[in-house]
Protein backbone atom coordinates (compact mmCIF):
# COMPACT_ATOMS: atom_id res chain seq x y z
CA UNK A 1 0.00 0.00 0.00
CA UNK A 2 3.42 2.28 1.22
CA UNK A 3 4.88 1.68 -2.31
CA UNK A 4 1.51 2.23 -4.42
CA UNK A 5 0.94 5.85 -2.64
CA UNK A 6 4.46 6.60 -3.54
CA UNK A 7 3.92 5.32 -7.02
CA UNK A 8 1.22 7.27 -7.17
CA UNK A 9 2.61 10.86 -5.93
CA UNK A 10 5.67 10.38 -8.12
CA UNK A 11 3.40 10.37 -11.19
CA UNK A 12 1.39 13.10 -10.16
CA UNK A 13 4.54 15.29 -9.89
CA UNK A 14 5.80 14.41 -13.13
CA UNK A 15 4.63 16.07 -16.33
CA UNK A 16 3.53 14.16 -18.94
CA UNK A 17 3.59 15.74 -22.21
CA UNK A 18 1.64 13.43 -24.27
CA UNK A 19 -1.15 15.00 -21.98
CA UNK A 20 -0.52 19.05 -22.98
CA UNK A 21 -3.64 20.57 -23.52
CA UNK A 22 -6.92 20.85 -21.60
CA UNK A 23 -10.05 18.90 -23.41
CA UNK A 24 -12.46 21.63 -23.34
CA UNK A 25 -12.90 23.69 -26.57
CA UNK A 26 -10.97 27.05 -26.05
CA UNK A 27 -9.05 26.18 -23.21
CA UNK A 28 -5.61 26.28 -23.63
CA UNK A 29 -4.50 25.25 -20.47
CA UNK A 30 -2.73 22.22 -19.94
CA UNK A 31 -4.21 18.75 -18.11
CA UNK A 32 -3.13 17.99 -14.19
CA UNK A 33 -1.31 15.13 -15.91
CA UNK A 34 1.07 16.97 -18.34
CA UNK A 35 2.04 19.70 -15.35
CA UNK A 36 2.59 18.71 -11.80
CA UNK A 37 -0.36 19.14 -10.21
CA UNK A 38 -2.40 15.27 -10.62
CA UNK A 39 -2.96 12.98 -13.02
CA UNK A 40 -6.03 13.80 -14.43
CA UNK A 41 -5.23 13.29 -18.81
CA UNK A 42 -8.41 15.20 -19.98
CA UNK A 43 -8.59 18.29 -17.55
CA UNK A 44 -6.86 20.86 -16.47
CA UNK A 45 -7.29 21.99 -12.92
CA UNK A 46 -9.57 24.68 -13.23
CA UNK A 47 -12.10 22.65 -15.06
CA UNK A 48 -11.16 19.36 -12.47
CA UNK A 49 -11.93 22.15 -9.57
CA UNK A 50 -15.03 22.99 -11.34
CA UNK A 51 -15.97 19.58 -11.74
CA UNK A 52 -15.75 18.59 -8.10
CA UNK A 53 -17.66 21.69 -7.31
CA UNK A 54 -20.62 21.43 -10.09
CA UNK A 55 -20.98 18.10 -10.81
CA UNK A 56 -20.27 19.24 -14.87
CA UNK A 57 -16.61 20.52 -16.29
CA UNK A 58 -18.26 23.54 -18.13
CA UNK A 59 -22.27 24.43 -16.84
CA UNK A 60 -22.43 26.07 -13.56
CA UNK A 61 -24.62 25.34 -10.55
CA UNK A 62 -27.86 26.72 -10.99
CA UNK A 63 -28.81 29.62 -9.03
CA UNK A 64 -31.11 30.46 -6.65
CA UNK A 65 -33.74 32.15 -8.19
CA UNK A 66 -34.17 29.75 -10.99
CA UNK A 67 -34.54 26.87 -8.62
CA UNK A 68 -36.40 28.33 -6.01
CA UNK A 69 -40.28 28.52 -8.10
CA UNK A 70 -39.60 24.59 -8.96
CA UNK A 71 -38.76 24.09 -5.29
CA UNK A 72 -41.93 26.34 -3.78
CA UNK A 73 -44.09 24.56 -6.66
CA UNK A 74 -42.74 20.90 -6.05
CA UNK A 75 -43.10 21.24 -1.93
CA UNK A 76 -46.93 22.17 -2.07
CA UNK A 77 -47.93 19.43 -4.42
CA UNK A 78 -45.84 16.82 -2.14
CA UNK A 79 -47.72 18.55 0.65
CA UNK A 80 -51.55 17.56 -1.37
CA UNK A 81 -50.25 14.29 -2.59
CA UNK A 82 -48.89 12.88 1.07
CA UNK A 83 -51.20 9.89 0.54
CA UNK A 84 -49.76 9.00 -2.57
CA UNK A 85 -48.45 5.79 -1.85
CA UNK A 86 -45.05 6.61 -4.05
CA UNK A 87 -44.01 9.94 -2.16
CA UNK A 88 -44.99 7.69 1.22
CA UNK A 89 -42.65 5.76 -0.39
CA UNK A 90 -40.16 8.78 -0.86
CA UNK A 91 -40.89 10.17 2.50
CA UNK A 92 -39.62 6.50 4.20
CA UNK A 93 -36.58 6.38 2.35
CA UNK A 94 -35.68 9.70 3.92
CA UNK A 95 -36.89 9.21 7.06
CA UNK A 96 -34.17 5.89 7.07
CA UNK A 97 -31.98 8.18 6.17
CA UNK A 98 -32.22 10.30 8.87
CA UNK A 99 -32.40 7.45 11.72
CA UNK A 100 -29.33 5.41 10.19
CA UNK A 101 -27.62 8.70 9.94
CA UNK A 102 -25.62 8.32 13.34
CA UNK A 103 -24.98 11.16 15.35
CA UNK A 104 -24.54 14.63 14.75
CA UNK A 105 -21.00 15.92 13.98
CA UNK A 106 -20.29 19.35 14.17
CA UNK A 107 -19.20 20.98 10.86
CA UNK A 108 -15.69 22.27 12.28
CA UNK A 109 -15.16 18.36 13.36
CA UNK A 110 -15.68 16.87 9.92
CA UNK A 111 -12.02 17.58 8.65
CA UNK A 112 -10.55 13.98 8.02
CA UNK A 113 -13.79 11.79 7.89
CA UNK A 114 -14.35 9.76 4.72
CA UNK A 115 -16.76 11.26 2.35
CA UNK A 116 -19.43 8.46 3.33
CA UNK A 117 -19.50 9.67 6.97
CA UNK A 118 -19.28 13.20 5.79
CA UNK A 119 -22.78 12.18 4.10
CA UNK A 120 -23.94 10.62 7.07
CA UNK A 121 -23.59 14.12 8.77
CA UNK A 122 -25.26 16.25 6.61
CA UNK A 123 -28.37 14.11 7.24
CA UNK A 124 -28.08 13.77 10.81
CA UNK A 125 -27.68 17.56 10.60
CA UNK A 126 -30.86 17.56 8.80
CA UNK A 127 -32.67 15.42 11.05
CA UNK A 128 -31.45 17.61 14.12
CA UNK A 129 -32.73 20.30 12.74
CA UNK A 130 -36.04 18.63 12.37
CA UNK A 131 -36.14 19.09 8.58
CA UNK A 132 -39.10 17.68 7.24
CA UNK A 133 -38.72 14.41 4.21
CA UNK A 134 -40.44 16.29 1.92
CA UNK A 135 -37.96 19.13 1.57
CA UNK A 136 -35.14 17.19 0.20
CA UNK A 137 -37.72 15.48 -2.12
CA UNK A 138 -38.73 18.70 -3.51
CA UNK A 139 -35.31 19.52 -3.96
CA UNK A 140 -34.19 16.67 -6.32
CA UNK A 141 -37.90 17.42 -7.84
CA UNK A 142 -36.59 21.01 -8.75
CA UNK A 143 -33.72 20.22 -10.24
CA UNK A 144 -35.21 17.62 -12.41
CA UNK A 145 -38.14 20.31 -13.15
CA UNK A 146 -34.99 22.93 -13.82
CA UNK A 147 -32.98 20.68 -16.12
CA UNK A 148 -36.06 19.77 -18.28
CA UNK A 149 -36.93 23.29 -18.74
CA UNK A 150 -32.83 24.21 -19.55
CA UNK A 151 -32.63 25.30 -23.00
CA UNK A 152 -28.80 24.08 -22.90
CA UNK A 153 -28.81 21.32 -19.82
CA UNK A 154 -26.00 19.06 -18.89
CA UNK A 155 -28.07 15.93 -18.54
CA UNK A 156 -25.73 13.56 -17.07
CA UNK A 157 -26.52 12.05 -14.22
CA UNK A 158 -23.39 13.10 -12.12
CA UNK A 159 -24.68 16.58 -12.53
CA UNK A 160 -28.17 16.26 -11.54
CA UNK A 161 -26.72 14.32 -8.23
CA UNK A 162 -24.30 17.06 -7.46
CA UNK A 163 -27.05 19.76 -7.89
CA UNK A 164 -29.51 17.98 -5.79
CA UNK A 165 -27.24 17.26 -2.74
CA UNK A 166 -25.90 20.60 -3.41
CA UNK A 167 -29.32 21.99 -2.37
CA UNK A 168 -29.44 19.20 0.67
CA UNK A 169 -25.98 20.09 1.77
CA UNK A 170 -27.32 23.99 2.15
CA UNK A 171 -30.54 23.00 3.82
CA UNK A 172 -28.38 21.15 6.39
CA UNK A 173 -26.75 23.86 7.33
CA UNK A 174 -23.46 24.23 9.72
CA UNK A 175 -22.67 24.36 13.12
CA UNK A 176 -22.77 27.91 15.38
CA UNK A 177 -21.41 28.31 18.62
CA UNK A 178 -21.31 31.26 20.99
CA UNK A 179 -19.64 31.72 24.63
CA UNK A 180 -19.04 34.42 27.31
CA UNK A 181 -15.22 35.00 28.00
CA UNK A 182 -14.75 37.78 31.59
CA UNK A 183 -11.45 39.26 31.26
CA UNK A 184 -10.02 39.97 34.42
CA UNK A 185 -11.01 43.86 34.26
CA UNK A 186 -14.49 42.28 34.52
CA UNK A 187 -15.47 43.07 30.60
CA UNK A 188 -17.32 40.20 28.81
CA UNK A 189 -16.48 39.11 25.46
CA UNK A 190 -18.73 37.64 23.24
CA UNK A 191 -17.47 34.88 20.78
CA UNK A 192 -18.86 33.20 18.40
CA UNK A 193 -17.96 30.17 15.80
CA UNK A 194 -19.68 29.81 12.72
CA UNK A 195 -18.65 26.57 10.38
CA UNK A 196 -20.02 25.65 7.15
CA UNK A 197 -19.08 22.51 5.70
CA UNK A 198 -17.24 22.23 2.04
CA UNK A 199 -19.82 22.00 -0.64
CA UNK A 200 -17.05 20.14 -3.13
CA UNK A 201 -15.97 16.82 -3.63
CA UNK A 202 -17.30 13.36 -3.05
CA UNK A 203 -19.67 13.98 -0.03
CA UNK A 204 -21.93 15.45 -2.62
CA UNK A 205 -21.85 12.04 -4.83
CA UNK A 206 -22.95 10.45 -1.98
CA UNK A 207 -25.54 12.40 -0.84
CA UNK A 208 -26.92 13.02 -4.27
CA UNK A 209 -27.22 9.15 -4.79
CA UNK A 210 -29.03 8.77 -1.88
CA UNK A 211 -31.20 11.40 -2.34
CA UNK A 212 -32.28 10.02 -5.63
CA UNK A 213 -32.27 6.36 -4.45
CA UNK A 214 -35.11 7.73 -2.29
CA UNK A 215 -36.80 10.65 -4.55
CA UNK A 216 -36.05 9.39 -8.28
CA UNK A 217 -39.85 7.29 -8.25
CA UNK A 218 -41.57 10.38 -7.57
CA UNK A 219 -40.35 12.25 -10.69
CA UNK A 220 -40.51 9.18 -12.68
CA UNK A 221 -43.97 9.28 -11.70
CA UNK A 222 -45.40 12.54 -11.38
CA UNK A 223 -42.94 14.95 -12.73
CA UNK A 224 -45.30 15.80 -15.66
CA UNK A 225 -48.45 16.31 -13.16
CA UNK A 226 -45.70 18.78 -11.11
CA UNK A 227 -44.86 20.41 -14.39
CA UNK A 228 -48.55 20.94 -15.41
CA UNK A 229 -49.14 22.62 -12.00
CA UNK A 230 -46.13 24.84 -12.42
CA UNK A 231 -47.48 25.79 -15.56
CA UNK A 232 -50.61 26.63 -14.57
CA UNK A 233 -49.15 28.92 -11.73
């Protein structure tokens, strides 16, 4: 294991020059692999960094206003449809989410945990907060909703995870602290921790899969009926 880390690093800080030039059209940056900064043969770093952050090399996360109608308009038709036997369904799957979630870690403690429990915490978070199931439905529901009405949309499915958990990872929150300090003239200080946690990397894989383990039979299902309400907004 020693020797295939080594192996590994060496390569990374080697430039390969087979590997010269980003893939994208009209970068002209070269890949991680032909400088010394990874290994990556296609990408440069910028568009790596962007990948990890995005869930797409080029397209951007959407914003809030665009996904906040098919989030308003997906939440009120899961809150008329919570007999439907498929978000019941949907609203389970989160629910076992929550409970196997473990306990809640702290955002500034999550430095050095594997991207799986890093996942685990953002739902615990959730569940401390008292979040209600349906909210991270209707979040994979608007992306879905704002990738169908995208006139240029990435439609891979890495993307649509990454956007969805994205969403999750904000509605989860950090972790805030605040204490009294008395300095010895008697004065009291105030201070306060605030701690978001990284919205990058793998922890968004993970909880974008799960999300859509849980919420991807509800759009399958009813996406069109959400649509139709949305349009007739």
């Amino acid at each position: 294991m020693r020797h295939r880390k080594l192996d590994v690093i060496q390569r990374a800080q080697t430039p390969d020059p087979m590997y010269s030039q980003c893939r994208i059209v009209g970068c002209s940056r070269p890949t991680t692999a032909g400088t010394r900064s990874g290994l990556n043969r296609l990408y440069c770093r910028r568009h790596e960094d962007h990948f990890e952050r995005h869930g797409s090399h080029t397209k951007a996360s959407y914003r809030a206003e665009v996904l906040t109608p098919y989030r308003k308009t997906a939440q009120a038709w899961l809150e008329m449809n919570t007999d439907n036997p498929v978000v019941q369904h949907a609203s389970a799957s989160i629910e076992a989410l929550y409970r196997n979630a473990g306990p809640r870690v702290e955002a500034f403690r999550l430095a050095g945990l594997a991207p799986e429990q890093k996942a685990c915490a953002a739902w615990a978070r959730l569940r401390e907060s008292r979040v209600s199931p349906l909210k991270p439905i209707a979040a994979w529901l608007a992306v879905e909703l704002a990738i169908k009405a995208d006139t240029q949309p990435d439609t891979k499915s890495e993307f649509k995870l990454v956007q969805a958990a994205k969403l999750v990872h904000r509605m989860s929150s950090g972790s805030h602290k605040r204490w009294e300090r008395v300095r010895p003239s008697g004065q009291v200080l105030v201070e306060e921790l605030h701690k978001y946690p990284h919205s990058r990397g793998q922890v968004l894989r993970h909880v974008g899969k799960q999300l859509g383990d849980a919420a991807d039979m509800v759009s399958a299902y009813h996406l069109a009926e959400i649509l139709d309400t949305l349009t007739a907004a």
